[in-house]
Protein backbone atom coordinates (compact mmCIF):
# COMPACT_ATOMS: atom_id res chain seq x y z
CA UNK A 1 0.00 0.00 0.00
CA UNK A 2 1.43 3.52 -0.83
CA UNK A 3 2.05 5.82 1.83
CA UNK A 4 -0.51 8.09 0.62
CA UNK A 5 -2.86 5.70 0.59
CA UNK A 6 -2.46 4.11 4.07
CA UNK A 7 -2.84 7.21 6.07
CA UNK A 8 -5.66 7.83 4.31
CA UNK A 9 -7.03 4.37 5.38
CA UNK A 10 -6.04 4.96 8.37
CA UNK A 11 -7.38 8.70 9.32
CA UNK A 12 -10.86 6.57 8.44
CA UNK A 13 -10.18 4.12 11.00
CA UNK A 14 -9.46 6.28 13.65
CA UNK A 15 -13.03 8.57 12.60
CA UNK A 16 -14.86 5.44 12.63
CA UNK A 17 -13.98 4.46 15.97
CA UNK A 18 -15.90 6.77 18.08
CA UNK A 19 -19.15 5.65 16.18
CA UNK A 20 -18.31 2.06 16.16
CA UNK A 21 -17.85 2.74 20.79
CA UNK A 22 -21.03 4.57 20.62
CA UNK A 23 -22.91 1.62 18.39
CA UNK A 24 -21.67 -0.96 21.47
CA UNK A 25 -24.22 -2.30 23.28
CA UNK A 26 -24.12 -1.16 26.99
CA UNK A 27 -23.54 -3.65 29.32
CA UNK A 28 -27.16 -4.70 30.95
CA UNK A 29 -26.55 -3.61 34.50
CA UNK A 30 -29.92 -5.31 35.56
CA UNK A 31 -27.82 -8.67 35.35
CA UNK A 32 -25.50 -7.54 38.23
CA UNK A 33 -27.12 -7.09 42.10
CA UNK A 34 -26.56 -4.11 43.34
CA UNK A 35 -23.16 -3.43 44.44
CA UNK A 36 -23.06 -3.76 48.74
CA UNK A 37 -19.54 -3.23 49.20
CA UNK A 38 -19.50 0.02 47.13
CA UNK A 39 -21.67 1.89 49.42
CA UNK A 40 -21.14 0.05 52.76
CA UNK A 41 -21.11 2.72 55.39
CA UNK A 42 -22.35 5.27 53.03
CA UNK A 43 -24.14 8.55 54.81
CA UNK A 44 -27.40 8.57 53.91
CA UNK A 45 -29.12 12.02 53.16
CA UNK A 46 -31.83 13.22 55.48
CA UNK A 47 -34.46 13.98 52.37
CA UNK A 48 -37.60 15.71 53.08
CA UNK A 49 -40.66 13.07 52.59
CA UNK A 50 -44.27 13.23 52.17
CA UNK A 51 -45.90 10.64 53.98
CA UNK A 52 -49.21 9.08 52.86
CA UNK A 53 -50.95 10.60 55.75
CA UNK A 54 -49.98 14.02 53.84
CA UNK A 55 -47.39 15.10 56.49
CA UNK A 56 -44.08 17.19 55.23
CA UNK A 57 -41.18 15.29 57.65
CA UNK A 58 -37.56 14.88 57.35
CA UNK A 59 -36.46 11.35 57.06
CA UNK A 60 -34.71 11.72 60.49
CA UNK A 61 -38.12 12.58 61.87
CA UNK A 62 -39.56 9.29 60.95
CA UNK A 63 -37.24 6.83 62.24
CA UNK A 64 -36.60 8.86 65.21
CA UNK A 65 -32.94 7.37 66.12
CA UNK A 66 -33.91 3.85 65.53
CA UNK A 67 -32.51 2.16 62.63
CA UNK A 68 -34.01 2.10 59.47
CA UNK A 69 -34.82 -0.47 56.95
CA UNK A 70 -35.43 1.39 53.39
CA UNK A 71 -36.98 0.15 50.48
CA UNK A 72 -38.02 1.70 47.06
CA UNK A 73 -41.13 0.95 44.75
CA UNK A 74 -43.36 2.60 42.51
CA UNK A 75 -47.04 2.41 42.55
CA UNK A 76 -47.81 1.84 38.72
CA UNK A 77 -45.30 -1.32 38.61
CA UNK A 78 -46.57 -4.77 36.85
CA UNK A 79 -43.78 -6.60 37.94
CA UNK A 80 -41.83 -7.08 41.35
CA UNK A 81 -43.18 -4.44 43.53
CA UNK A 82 -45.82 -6.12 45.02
CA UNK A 83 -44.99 -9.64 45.77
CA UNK A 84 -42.01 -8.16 47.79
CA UNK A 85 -43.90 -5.80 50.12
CA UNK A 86 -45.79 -8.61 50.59
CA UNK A 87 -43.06 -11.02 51.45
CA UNK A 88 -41.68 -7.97 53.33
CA UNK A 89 -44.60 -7.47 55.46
CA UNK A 90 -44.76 -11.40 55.68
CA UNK A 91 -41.80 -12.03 56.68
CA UNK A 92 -41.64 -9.05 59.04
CA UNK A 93 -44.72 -10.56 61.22
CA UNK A 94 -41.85 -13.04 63.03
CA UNK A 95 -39.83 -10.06 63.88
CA UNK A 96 -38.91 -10.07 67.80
CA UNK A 97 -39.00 -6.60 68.52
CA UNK A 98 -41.18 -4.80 65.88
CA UNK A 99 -41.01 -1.35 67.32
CA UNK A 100 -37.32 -1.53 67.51
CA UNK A 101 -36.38 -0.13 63.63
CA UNK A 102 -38.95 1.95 61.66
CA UNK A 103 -39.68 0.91 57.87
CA UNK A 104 -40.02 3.02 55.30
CA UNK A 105 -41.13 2.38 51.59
CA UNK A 106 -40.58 5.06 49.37
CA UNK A 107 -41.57 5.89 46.05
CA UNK A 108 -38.98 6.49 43.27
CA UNK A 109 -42.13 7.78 40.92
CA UNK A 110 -42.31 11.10 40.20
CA UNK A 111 -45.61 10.63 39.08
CA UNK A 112 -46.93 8.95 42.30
CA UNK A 113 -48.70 11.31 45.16
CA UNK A 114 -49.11 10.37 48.59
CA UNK A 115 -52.75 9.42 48.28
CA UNK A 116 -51.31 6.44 45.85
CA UNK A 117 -48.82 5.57 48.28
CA UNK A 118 -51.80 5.49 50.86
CA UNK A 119 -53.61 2.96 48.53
CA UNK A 120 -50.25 0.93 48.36
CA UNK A 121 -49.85 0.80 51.97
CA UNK A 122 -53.45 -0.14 52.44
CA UNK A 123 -53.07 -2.93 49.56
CA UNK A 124 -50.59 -4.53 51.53
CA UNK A 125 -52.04 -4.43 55.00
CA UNK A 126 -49.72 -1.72 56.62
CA UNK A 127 -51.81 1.64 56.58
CA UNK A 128 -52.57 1.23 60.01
CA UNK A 129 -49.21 -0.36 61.23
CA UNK A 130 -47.03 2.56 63.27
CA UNK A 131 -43.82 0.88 62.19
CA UNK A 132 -44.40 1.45 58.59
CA UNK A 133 -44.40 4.78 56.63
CA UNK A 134 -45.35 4.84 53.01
CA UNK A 135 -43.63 8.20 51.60
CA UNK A 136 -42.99 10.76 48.39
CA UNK A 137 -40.16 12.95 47.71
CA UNK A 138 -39.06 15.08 45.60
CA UNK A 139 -36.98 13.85 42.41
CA UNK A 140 -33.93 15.15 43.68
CA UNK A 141 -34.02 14.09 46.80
CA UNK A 142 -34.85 10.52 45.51
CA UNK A 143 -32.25 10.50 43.09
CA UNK A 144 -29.55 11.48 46.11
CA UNK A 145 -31.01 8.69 48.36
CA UNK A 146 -30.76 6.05 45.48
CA UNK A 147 -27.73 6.94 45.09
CA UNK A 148 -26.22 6.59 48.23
CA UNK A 149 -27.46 3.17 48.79
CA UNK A 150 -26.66 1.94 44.98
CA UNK A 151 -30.40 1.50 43.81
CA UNK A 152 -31.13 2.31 40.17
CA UNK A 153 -34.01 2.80 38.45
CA UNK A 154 -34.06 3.15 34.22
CA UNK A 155 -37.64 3.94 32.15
CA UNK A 156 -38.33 1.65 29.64
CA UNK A 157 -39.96 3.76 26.77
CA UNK A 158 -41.34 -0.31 25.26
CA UNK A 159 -42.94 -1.64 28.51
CA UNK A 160 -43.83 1.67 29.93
CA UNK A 161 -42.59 0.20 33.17
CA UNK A 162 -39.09 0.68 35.34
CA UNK A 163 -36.36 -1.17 35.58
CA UNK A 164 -35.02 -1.63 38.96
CA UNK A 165 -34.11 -4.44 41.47
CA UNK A 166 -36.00 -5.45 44.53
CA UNK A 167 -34.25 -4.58 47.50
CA UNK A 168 -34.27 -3.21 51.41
CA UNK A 169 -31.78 -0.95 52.92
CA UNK A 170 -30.43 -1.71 56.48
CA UNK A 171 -29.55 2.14 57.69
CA UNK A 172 -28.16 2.73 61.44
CA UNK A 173 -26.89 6.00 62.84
CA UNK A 174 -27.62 7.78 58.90
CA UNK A 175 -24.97 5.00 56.76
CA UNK A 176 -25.50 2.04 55.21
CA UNK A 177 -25.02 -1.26 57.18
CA UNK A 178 -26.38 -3.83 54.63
CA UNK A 179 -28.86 -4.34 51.41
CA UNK A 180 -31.07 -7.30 51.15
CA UNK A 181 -31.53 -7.81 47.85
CA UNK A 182 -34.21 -10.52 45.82
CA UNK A 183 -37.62 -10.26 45.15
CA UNK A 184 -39.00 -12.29 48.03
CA UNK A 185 -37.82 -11.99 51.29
CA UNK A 186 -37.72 -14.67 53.84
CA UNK A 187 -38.10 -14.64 57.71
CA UNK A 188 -34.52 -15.75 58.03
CA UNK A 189 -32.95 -13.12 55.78
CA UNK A 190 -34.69 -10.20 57.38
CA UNK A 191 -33.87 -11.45 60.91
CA UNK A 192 -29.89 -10.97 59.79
CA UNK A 193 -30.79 -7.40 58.84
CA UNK A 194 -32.84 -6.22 61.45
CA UNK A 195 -30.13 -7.53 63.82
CA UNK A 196 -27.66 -6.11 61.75
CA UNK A 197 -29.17 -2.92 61.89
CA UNK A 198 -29.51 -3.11 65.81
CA UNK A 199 -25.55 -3.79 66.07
CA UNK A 200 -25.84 -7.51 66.35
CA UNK A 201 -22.93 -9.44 64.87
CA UNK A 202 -24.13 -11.17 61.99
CA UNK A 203 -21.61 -13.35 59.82
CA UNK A 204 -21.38 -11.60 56.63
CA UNK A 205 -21.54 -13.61 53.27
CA UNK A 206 -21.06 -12.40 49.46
CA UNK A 207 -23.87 -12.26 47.07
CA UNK A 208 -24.76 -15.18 44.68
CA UNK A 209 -22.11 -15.38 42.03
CA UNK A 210 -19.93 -12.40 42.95
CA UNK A 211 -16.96 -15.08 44.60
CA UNK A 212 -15.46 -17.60 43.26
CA UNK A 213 -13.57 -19.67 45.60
CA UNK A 214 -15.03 -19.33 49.17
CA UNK A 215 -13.58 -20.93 52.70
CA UNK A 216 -17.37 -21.53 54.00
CA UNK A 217 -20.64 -21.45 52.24
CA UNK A 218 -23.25 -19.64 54.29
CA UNK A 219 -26.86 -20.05 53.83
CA UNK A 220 -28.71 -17.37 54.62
CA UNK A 221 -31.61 -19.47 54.89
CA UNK A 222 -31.07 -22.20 57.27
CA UNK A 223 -28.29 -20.17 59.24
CA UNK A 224 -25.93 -23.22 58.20
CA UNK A 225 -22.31 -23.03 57.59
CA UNK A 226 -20.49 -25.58 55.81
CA UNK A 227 -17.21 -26.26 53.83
CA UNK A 228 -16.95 -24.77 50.37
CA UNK A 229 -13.47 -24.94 47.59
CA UNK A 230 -11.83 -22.23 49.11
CA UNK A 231 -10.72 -24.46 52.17
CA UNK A 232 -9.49 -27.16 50.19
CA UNK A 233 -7.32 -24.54 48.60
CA UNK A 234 -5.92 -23.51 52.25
CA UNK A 235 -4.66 -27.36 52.06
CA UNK A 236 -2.43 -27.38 49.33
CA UNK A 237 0.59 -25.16 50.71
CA UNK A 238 0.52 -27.29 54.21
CA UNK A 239 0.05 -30.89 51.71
CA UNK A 240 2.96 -29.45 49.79
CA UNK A 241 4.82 -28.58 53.07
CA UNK A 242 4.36 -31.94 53.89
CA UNK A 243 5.02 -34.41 51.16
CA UNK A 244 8.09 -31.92 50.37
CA UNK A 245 9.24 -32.67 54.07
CA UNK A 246 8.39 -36.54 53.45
CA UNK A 247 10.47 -36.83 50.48
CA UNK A 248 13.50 -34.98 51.77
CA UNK A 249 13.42 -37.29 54.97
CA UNK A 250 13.00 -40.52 52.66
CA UNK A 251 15.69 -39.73 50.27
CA UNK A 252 18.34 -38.02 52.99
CA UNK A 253 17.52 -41.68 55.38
CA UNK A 254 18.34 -43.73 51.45
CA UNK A 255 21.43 -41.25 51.47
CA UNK A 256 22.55 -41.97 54.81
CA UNK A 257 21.89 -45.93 54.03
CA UNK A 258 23.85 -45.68 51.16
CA UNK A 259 27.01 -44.02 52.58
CA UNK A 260 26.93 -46.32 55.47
CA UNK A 261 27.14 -49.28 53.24
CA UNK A 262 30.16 -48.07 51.10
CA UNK A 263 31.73 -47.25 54.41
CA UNK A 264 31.47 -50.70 55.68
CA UNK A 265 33.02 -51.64 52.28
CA UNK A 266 35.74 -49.62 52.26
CA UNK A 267 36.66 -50.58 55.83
CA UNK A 268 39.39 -53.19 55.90
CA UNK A 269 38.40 -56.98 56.93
């Protein structure tokens, strides 16, 4: 190729590149759970909310120094929303000390008032429960509380629906302490968090996926601990260490053998 030629070819390649980045398919961030250990121990922003009851109260007002377990819907959705309040408010009837933490569900929806949060909250049997609040905000404020707890929420122009994940925020003292995330909610998983929240010690374990070799497999479940890959893995210096230490021995005692018996043959009769 002449000269001429080529950096014409290649002053075309370079031009084409920015289109060919921006015709890449973004990665599909609804694959990945929300990120925990991004915004552990975040400081969460005391918004101004709009409870269902019509009340204008700062989010510290609410919870009223107890911890806080946070978690966002919209009242319009088809999908998630509603089977996990209700496995939230399921699951929340074992609760030990109900009046210890405050809930909150908030609305990411700028279209949603507090008289449809009302109709939410009576839908799934907590209207008249004093440990639940059912609460607007304003855009900006819900886009800084998302944030700081790494929910997401993306329109989708097709379904005329949001994207988001189902998920609860575990806040003590204003930060982030943990995020229960999945769509349905069991007893044993929201025990961790409330007790979590209420400066328990709870054994931490990663999200589904997001490790590959582990030491212990803990199911959140059943409270059960057991052995996973990562132990075995522990093993292999101290098995090295030792069939190193084993061969040495064997071959230095064959060396020592040996030597003896040309000693005893060199030794005069």
């Amino acid at each position: 190729m002449r000269p001429r030629a080529f950096r014409v070819t290649a002053a075309a390649a370079l031009l084409l590149l920015p289109l060919a980045a921006a015709a890449a398919p973004l990665p599909d961030r609804r694959a990945d759970p929300p990120d925990e250990e991004r915004v552990l121990n975040t400081a969460v922003p005391d918004v101004m909310l709009t409870t269902a009851a019509g009340e204008r109260v700062r989010l510290s007002e609410v919870v009223h120094g107890r911890p806080l377990l946070l978690g966002f819907v919209f009242t319009r959705c088809v999908g998630v929303c509603s089977p996990f309040l209700r496995s939230w408010r399921a699951a929340d009837a074992s609760v030990s000390h109900p009046s210890a933490f405050h809930r909150l569900v908030l609305s990411f929806d700028r279209r949603d008032s507090a008289a449809d949060m009302a109709a939410l909250a009576e839908h799934v049997g907590a209207a008249r429960d004093a440990n639940w609040t059912f609460a607007v905000a304003e855009a900006s404020d819900v886009e800084r509380l998302a944030k700081a707890i790494g929910f997401w929420y993306d329109w989708d122009e097709t379904n005329q629906q949001f994207d988001h994940p189902a998920m609860v925020a575990g806040i003590r003292d204003g930060r982030l302490v943990r995020l229960l995330v999945g769509g349905s909610i069991s007893s044993g998983r929201l025990d961790e968090l409330v007790r979590e929240v209420s400066g328990q010690f709870v054994a931490s374990y990663p999200l589904p996926g997001r490790v590959r070799f582990r030491c212990l497999q803990y199911d959140a479940a059943t409270g059960r601990v057991t052995l996973d890959w990562g132990f075995a893995l522990l093993l292999v210096p101290i098995a090295g260490t030792g069939v190193t230490t084993l061969v040495m021995f064997v071959a230095g005692a064959r060396l020592r053998r040996r030597a003896s018996t040309v000693r005893r043959r060199r030794a005069p009769s």
